[in-house]
PDB file of N, CA and C in Angstrom:
ATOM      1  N   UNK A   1     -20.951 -15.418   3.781  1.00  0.00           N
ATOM      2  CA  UNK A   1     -20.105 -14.531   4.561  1.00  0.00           C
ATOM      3  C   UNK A   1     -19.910 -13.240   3.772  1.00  0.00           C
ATOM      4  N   UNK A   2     -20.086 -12.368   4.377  1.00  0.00           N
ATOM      5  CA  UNK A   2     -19.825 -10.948   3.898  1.00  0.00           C
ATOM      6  C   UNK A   2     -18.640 -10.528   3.680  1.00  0.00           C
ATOM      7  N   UNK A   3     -17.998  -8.933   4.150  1.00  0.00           N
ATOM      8  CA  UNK A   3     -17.150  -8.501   3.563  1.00  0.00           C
ATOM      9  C   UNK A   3     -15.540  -8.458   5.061  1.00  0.00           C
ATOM     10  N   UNK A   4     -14.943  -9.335   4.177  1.00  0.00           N
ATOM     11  CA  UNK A   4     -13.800  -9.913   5.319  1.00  0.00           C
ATOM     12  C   UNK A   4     -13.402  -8.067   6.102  1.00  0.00           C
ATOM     13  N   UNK A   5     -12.746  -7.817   5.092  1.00  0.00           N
ATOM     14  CA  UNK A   5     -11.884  -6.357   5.097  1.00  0.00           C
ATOM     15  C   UNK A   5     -12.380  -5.133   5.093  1.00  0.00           C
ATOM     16  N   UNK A   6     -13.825  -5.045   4.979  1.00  0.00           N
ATOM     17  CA  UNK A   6     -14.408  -3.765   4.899  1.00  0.00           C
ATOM     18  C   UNK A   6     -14.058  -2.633   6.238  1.00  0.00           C
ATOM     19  N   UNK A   7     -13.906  -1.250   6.044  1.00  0.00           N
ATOM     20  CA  UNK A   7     -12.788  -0.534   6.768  1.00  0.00           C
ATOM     21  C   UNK A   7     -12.401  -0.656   7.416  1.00  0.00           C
ATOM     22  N   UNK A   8     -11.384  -1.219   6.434  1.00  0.00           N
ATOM     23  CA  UNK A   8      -9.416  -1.441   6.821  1.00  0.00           C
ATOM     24  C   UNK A   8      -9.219   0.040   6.563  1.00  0.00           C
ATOM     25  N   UNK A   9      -8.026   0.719   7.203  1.00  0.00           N
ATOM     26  CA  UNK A   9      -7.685   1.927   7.129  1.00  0.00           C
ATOM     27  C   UNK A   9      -7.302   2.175   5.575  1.00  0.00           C
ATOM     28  N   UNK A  10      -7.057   1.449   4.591  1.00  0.00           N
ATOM     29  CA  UNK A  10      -6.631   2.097   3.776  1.00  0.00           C
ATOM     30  C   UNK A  10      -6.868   0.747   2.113  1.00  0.00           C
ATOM     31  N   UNK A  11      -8.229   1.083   1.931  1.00  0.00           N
ATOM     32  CA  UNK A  11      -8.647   0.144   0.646  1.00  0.00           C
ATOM     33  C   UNK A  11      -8.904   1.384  -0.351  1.00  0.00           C
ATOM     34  N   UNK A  12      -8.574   0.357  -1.472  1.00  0.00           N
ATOM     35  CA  UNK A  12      -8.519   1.064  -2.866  1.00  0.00           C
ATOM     36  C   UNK A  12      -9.508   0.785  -3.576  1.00  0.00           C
ATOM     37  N   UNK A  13      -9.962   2.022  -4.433  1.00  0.00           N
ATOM     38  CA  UNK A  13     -11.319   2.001  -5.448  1.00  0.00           C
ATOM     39  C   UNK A  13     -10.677   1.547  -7.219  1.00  0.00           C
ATOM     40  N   UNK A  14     -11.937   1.701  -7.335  1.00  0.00           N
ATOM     41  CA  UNK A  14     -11.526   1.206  -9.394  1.00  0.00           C
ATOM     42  C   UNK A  14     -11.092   2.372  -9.521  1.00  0.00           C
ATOM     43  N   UNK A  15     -11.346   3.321  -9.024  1.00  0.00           N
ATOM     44  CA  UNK A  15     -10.679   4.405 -10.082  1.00  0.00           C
ATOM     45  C   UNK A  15      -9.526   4.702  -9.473  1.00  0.00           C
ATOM     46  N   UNK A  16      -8.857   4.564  -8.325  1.00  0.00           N
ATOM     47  CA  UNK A  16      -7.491   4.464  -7.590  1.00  0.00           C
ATOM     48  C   UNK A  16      -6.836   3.507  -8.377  1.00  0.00           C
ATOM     49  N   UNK A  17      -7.609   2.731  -8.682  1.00  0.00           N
ATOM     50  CA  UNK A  17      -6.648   1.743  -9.853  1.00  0.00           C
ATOM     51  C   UNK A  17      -6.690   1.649 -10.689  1.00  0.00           C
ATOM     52  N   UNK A  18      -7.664   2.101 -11.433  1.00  0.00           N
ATOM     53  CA  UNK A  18      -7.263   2.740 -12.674  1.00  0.00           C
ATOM     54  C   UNK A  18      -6.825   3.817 -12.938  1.00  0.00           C
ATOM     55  N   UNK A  19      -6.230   5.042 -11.978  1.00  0.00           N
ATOM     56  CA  UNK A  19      -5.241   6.093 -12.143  1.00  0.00           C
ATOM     57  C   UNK A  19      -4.017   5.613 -11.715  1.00  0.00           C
ATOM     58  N   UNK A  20      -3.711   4.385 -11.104  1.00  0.00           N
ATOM     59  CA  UNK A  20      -2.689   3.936 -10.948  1.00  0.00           C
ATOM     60  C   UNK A  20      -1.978   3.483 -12.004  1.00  0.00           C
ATOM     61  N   UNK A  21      -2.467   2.092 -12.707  1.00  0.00           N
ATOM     62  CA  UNK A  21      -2.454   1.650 -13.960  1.00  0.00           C
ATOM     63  C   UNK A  21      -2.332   2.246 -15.210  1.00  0.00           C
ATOM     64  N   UNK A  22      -2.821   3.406 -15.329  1.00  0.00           N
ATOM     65  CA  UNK A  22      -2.471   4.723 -16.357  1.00  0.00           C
ATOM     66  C   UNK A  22      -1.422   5.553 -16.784  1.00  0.00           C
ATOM     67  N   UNK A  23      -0.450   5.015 -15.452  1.00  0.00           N
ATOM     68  CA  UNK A  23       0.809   5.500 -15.422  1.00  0.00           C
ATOM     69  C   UNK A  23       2.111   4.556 -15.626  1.00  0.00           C
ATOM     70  N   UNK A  24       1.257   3.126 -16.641  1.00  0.00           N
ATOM     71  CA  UNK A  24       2.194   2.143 -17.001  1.00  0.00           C
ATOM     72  C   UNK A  24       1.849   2.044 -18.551  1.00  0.00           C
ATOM     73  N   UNK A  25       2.849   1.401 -18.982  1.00  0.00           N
ATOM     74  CA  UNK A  25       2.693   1.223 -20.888  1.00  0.00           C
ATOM     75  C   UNK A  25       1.525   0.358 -20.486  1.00  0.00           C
ATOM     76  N   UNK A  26       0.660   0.267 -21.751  1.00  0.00           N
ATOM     77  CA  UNK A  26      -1.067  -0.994 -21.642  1.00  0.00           C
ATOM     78  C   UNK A  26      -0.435  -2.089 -22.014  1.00  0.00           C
ATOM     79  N   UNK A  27       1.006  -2.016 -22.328  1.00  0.00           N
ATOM     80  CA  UNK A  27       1.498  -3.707 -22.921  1.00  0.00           C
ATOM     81  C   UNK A  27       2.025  -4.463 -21.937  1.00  0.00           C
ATOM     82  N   UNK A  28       2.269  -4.303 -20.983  1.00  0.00           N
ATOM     83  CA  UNK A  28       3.111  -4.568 -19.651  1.00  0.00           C
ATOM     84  C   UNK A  28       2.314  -5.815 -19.132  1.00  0.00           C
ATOM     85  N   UNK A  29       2.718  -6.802 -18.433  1.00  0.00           N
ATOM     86  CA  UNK A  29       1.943  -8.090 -18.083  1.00  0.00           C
ATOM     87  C   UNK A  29       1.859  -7.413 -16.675  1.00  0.00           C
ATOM     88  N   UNK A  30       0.539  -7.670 -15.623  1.00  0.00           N
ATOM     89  CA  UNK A  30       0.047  -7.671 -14.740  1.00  0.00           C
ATOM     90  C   UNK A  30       0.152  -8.806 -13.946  1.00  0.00           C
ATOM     91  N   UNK A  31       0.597  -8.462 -12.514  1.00  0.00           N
ATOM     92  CA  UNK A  31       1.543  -9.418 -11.904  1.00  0.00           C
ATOM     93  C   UNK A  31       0.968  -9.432 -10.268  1.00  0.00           C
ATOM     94  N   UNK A  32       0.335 -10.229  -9.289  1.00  0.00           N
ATOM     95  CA  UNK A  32       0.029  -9.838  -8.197  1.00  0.00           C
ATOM     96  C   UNK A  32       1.139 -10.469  -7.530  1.00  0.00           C
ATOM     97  N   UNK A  33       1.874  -9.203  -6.259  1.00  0.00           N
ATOM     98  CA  UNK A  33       2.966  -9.638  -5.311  1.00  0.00           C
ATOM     99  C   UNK A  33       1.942  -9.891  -4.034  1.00  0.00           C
ATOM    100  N   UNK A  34       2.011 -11.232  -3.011  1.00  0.00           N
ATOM    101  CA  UNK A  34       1.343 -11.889  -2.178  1.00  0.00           C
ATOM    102  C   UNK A  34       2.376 -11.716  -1.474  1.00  0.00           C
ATOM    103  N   UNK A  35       2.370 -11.705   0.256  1.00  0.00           N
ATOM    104  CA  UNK A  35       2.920 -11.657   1.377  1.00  0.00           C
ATOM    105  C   UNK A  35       4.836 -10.567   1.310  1.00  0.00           C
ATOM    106  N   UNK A  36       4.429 -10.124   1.737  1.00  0.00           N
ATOM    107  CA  UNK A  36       5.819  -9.854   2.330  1.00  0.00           C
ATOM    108  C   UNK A  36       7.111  -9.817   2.423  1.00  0.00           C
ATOM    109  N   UNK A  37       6.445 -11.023   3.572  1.00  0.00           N
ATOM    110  CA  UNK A  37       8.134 -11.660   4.187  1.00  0.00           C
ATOM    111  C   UNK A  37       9.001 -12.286   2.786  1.00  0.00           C
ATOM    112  N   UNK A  38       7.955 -12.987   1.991  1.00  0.00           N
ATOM    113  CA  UNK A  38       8.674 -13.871   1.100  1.00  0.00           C
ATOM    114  C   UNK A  38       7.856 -13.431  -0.021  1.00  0.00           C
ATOM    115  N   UNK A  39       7.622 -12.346  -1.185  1.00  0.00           N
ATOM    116  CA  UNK A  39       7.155 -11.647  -1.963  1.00  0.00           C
ATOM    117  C   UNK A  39       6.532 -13.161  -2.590  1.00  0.00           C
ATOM    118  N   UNK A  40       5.250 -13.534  -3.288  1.00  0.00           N
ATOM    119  CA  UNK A  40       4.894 -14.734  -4.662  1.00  0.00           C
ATOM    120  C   UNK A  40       4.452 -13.761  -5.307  1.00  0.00           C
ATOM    121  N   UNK A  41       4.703 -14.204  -6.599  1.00  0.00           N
ATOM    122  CA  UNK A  41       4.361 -13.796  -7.920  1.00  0.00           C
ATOM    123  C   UNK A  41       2.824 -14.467  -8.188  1.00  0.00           C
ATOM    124  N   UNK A  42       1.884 -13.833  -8.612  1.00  0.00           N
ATOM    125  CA  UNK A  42       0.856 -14.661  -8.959  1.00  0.00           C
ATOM    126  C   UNK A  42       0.551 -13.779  -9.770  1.00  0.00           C
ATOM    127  N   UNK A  43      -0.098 -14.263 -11.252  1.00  0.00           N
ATOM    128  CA  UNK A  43      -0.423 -13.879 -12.433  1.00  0.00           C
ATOM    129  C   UNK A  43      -2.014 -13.768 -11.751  1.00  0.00           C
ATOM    130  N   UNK A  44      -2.354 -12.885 -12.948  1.00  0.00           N
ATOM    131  CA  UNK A  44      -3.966 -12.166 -12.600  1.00  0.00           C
ATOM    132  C   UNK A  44      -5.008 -12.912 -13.364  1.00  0.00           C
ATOM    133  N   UNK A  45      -6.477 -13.189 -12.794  1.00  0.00           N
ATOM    134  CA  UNK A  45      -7.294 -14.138 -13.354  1.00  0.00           C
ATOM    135  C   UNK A  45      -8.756 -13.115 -13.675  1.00  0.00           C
ATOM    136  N   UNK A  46      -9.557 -13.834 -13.991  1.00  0.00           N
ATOM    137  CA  UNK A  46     -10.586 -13.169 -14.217  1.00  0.00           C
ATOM    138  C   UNK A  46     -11.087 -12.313 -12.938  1.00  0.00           C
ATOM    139  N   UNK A  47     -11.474 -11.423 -13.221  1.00  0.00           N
ATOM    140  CA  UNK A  47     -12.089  -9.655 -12.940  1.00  0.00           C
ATOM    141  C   UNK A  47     -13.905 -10.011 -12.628  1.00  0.00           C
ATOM    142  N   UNK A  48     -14.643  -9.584 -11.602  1.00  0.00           N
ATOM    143  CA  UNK A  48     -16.126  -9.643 -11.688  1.00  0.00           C
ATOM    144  C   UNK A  48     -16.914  -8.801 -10.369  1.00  0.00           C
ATOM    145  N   UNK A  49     -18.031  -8.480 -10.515  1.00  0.00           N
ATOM    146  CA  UNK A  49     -18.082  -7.807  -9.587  1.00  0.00           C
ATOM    147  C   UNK A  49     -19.370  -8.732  -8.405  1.00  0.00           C
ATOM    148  N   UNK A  50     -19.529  -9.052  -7.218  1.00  0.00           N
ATOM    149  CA  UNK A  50     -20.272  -9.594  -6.480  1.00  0.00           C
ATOM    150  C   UNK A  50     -20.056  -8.559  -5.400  1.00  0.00           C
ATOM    151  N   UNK A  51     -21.149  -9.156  -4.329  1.00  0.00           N
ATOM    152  CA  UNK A  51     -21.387  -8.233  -2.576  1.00  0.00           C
ATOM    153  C   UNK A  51     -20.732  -6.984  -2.776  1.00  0.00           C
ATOM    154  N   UNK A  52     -20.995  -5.957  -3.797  1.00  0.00           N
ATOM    155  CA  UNK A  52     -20.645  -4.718  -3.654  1.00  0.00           C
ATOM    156  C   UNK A  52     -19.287  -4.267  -3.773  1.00  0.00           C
ATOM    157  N   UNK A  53     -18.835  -5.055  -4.620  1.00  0.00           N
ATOM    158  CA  UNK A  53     -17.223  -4.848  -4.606  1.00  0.00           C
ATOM    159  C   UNK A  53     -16.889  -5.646  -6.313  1.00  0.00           C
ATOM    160  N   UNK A  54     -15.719  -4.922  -6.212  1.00  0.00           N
ATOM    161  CA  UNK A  54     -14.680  -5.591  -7.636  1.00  0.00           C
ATOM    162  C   UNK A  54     -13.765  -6.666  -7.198  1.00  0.00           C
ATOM    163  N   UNK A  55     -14.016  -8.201  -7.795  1.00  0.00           N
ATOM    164  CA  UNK A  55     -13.052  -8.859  -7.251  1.00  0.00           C
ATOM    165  C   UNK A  55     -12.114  -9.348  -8.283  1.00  0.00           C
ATOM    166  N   UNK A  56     -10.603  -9.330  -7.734  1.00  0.00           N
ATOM    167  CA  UNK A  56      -9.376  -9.654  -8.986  1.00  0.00           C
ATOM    168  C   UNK A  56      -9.126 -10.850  -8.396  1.00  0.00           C
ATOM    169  N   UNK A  57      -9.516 -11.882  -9.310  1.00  0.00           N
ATOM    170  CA  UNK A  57      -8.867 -13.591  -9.236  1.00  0.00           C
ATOM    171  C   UNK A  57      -7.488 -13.387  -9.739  1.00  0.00           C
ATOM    172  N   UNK A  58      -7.043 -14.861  -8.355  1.00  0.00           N
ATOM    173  CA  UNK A  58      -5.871 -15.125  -8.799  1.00  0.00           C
ATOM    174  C   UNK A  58      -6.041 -16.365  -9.976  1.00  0.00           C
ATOM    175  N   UNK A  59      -4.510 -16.372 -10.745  1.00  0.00           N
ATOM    176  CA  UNK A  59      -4.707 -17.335 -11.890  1.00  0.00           C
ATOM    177  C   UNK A  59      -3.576 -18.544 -11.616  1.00  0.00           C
ATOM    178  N   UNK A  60      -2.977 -18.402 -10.556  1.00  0.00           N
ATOM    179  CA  UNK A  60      -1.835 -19.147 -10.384  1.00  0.00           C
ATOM    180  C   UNK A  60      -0.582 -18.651  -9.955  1.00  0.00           C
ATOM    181  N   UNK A  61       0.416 -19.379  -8.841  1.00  0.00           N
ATOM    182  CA  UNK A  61       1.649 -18.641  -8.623  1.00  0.00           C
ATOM    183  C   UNK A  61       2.918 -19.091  -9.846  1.00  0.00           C
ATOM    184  N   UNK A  62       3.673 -17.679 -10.191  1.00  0.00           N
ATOM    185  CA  UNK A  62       4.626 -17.584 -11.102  1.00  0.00           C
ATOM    186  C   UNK A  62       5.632 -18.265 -10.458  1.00  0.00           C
ATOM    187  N   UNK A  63       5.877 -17.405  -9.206  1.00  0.00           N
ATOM    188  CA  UNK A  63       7.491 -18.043  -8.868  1.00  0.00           C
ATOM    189  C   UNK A  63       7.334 -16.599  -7.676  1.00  0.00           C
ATOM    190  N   UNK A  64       8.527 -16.556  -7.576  1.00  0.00           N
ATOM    191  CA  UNK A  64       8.623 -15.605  -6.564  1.00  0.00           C
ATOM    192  C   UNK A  64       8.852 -14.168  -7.246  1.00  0.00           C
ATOM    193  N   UNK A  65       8.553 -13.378  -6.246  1.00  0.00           N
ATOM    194  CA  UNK A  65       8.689 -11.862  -6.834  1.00  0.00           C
ATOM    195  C   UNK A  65      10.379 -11.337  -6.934  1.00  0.00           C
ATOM    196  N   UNK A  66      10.839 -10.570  -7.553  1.00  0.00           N
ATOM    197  CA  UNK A  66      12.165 -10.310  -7.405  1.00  0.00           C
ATOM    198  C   UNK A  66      12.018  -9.276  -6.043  1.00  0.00           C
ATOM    199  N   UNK A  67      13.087  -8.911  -5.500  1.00  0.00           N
ATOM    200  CA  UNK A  67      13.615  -7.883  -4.549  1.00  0.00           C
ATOM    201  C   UNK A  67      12.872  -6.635  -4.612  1.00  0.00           C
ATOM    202  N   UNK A  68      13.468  -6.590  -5.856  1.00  0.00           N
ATOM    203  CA  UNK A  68      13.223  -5.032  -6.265  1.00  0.00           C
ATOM    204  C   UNK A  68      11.534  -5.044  -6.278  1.00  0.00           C
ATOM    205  N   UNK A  69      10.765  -5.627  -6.347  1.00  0.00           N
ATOM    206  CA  UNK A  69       9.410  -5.750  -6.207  1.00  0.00           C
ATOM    207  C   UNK A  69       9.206  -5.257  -4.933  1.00  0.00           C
ATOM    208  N   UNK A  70       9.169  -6.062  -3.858  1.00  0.00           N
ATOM    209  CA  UNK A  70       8.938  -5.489  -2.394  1.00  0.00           C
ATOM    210  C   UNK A  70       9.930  -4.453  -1.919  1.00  0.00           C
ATOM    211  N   UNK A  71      10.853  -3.861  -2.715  1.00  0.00           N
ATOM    212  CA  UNK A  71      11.452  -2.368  -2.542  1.00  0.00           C
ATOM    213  C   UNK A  71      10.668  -1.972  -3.085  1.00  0.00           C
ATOM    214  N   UNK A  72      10.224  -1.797  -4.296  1.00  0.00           N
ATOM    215  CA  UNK A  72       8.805  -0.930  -4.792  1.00  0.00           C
ATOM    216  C   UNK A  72       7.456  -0.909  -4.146  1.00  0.00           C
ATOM    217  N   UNK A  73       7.401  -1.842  -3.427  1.00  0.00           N
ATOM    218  CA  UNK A  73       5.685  -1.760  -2.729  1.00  0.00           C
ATOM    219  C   UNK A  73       6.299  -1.500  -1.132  1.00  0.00           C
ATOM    220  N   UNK A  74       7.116  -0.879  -1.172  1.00  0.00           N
ATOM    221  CA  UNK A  74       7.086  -0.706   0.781  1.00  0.00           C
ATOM    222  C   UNK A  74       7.705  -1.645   1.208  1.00  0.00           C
ATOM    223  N   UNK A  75       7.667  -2.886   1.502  1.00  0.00           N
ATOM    224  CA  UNK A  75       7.616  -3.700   1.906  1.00  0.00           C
ATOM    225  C   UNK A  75       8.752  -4.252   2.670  1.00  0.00           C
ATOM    226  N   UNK A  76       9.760  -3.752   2.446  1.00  0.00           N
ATOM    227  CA  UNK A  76      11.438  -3.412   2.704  1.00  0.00           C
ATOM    228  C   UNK A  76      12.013  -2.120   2.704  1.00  0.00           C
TER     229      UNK A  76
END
């Protein structure tokens, strides 16, 4: 199977994320917020590139995201 999401109105490149990321200390732990309604915390897994794209594994869910997380991403 190919590419689920390919143009969606609004996907991000490596270098969108890596000018994003540039604007945090390099010591900071990297944290993926999943859904929404109910923010999960999931820690970040190995990085690789296949079918023309960069893919970020997940490594496992933390717990839940705080508030202030989905006030920072829009999301609320």
């Amino acid at each position: 199977m190919g590419r689920h999401r390919r143009g969606r109105a609004r996907e991000i490149t490596v270098g969108d994320l890596i000018a994003a990321l540039q604007e945090f200390d390099p010591g900071l732990e990297v944290r993926l917020a999943i859904q929404p309604r109910l923010p999960y915390e999931h820690a970040v897994g190995a990085v690789a590139e296949a079918d023309g794209m960069v893919w970020i594994g997940e490594a496992g869910q933390c717990g839940y995201a705080p508030d202030e997380v989905a006030e920072s991403l829009g999301w609320r």
